[in-house]
N, C-alpha and C. Protein backbone atom coordinates (compact mmCIF):
# COMPACT_ATOMS: atom_id res chain seq x y z
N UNK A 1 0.84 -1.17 0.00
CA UNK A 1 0.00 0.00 0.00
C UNK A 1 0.89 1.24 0.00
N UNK A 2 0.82 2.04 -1.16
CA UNK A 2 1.33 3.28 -1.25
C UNK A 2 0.47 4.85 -0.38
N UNK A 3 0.98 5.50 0.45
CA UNK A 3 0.87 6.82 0.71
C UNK A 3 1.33 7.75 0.38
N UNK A 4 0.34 8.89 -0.66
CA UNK A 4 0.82 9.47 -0.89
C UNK A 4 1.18 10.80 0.28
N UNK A 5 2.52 11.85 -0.43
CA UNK A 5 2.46 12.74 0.50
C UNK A 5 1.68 14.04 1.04
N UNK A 6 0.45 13.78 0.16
CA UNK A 6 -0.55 14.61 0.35
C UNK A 6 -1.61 13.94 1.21
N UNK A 7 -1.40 12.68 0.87
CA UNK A 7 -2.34 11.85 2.11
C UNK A 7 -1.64 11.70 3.91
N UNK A 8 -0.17 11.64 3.81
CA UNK A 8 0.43 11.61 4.89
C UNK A 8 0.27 12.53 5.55
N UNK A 9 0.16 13.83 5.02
CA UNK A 9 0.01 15.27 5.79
C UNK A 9 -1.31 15.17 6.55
N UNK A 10 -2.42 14.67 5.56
CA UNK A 10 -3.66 14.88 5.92
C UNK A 10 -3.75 13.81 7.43
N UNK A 11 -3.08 12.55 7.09
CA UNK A 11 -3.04 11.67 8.35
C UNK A 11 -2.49 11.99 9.60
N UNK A 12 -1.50 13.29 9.21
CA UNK A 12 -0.74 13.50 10.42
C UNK A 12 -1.48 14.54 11.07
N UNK A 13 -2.45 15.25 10.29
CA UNK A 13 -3.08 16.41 10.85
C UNK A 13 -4.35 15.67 11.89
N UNK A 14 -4.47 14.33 10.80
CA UNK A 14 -5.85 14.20 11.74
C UNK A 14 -5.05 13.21 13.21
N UNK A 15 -4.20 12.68 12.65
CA UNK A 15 -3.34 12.12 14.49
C UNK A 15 -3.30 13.22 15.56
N UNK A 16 -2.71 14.22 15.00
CA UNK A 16 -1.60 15.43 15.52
C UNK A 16 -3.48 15.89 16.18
N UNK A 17 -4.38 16.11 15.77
CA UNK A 17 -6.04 16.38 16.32
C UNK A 17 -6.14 15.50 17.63
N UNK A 18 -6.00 14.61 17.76
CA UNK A 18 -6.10 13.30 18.34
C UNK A 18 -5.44 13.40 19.28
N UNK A 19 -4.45 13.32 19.21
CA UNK A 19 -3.60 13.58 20.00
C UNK A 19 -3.65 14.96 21.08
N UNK A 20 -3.72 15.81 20.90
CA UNK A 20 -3.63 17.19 21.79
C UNK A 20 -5.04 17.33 22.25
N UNK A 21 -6.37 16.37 21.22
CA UNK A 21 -7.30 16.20 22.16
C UNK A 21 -7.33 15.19 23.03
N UNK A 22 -6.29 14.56 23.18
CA UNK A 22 -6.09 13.43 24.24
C UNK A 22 -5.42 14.41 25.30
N UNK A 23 -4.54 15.20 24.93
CA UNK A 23 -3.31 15.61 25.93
C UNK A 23 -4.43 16.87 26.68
N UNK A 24 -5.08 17.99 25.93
CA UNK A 24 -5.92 18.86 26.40
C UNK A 24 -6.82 18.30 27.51
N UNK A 25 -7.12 17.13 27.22
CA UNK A 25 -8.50 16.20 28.30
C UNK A 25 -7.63 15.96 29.69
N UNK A 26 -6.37 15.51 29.32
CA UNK A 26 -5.78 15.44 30.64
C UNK A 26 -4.97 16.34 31.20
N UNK A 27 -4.56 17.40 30.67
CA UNK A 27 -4.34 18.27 31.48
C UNK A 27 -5.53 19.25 32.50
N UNK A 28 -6.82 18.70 31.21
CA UNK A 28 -8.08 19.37 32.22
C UNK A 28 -8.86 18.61 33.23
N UNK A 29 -8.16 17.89 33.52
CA UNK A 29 -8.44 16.99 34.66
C UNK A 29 -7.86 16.62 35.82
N UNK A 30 -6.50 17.65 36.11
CA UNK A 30 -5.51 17.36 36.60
C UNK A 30 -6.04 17.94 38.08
N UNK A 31 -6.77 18.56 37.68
CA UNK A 31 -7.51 19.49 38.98
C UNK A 31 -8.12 18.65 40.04
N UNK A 32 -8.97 17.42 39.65
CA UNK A 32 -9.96 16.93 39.74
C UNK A 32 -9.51 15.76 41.37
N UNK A 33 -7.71 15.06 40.82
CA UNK A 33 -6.98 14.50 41.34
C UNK A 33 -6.31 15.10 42.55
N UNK A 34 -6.78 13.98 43.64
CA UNK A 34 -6.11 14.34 45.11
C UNK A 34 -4.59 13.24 45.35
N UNK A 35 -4.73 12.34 44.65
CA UNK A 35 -3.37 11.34 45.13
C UNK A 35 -2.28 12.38 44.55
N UNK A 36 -1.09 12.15 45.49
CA UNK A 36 -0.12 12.51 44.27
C UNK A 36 0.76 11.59 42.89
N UNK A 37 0.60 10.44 43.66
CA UNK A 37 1.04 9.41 42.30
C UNK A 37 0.41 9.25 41.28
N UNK A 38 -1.13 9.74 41.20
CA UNK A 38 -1.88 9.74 40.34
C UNK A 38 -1.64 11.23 39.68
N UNK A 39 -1.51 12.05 40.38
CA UNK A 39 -1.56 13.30 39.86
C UNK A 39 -0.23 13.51 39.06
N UNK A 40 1.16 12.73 39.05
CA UNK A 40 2.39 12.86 38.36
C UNK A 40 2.02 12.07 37.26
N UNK A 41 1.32 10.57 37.63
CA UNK A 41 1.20 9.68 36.03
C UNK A 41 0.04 10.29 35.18
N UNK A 42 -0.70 10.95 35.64
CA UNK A 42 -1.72 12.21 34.36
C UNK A 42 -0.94 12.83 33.94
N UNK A 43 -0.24 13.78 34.69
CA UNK A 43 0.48 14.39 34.02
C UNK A 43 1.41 14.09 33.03
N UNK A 44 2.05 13.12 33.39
CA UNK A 44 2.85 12.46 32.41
C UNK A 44 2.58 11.83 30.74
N UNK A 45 1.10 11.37 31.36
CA UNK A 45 -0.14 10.89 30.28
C UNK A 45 -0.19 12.07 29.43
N UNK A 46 -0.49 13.30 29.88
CA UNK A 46 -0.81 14.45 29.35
C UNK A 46 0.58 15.16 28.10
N UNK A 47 1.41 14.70 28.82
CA UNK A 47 2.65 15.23 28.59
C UNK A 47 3.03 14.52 27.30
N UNK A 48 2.74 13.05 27.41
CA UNK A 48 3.55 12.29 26.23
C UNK A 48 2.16 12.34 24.75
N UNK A 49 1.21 12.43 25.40
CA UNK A 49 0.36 12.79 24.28
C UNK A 49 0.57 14.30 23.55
N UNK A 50 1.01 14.74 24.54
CA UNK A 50 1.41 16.79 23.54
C UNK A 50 2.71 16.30 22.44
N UNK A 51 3.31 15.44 23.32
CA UNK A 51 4.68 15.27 22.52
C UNK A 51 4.17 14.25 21.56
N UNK A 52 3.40 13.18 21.23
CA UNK A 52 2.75 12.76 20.35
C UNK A 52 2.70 13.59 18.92
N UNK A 53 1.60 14.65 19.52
CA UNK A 53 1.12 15.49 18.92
C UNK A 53 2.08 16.84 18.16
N UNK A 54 2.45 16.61 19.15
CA UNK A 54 3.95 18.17 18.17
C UNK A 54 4.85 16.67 17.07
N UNK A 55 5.23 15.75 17.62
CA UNK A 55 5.72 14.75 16.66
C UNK A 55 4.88 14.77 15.29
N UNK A 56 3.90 14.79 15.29
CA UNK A 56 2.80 14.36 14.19
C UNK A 56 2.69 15.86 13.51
N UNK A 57 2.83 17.14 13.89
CA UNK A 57 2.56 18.20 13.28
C UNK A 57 4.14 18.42 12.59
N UNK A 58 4.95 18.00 13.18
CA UNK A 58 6.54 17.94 12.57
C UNK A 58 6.45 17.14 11.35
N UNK A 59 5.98 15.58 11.31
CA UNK A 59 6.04 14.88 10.31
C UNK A 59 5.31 15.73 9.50
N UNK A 60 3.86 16.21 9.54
CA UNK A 60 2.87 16.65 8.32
C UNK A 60 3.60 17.73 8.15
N UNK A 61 4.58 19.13 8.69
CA UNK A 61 5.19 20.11 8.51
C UNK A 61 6.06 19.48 7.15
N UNK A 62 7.14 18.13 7.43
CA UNK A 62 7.83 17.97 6.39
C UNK A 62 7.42 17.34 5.76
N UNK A 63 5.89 16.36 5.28
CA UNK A 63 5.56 16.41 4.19
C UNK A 63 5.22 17.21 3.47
N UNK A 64 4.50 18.00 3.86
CA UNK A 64 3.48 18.85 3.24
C UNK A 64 5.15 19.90 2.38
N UNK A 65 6.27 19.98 3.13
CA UNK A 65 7.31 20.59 2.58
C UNK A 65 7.74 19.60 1.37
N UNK A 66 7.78 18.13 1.12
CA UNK A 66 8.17 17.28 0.34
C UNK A 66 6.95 17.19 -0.86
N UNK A 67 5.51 17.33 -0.54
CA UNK A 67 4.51 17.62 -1.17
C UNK A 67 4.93 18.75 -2.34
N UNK A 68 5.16 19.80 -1.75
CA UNK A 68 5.18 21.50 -2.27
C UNK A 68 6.68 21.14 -2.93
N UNK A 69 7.44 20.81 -2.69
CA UNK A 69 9.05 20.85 -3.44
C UNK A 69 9.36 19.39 -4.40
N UNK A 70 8.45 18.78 -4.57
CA UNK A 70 8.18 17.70 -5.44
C UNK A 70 8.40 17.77 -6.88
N UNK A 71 8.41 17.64 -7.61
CA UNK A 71 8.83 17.68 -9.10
C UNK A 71 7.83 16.75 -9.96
N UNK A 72 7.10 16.90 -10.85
CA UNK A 72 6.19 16.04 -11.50
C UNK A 72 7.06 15.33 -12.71
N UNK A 73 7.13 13.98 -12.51
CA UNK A 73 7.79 13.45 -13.57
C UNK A 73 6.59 12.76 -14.47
């Protein structure tokens, strides 16, 4: 199965969505938590989903650059 790089962008946009609405949910919940071991592994949860998410807007950043600087043969 081939992807193209106009489809990869679009996949990474809709991950990179996904993602920071995963990471946004748990940082808005952080409030909610009285343990503190619970309150470091949300956070952490929260944390690796942003970094998910900036990962996935990096990849679609350099397709969408490999898209645009492409050459039609």
């Amino acid at each position: 199965m081939k992807i193209s790089a106009q489809m990869s962008v679009v996949l990474a946009a809709i991950f990179a969505a996904l993602a920071f609405g995963f990471a946004i949910t748990g940082f808005s919940s952080l409030g909610t938590i009285t343990d503190p071991q619970q309150l470091s592994d949300a956070k952490g949860f929260a944390w690796f989903w942003a970094f998910l998410g900036t990962v996935a807007v990096a990849l679609g950043a350099i397709g969408w650059w490999i898209a645009r600087t492409q050459k039609d043969e």
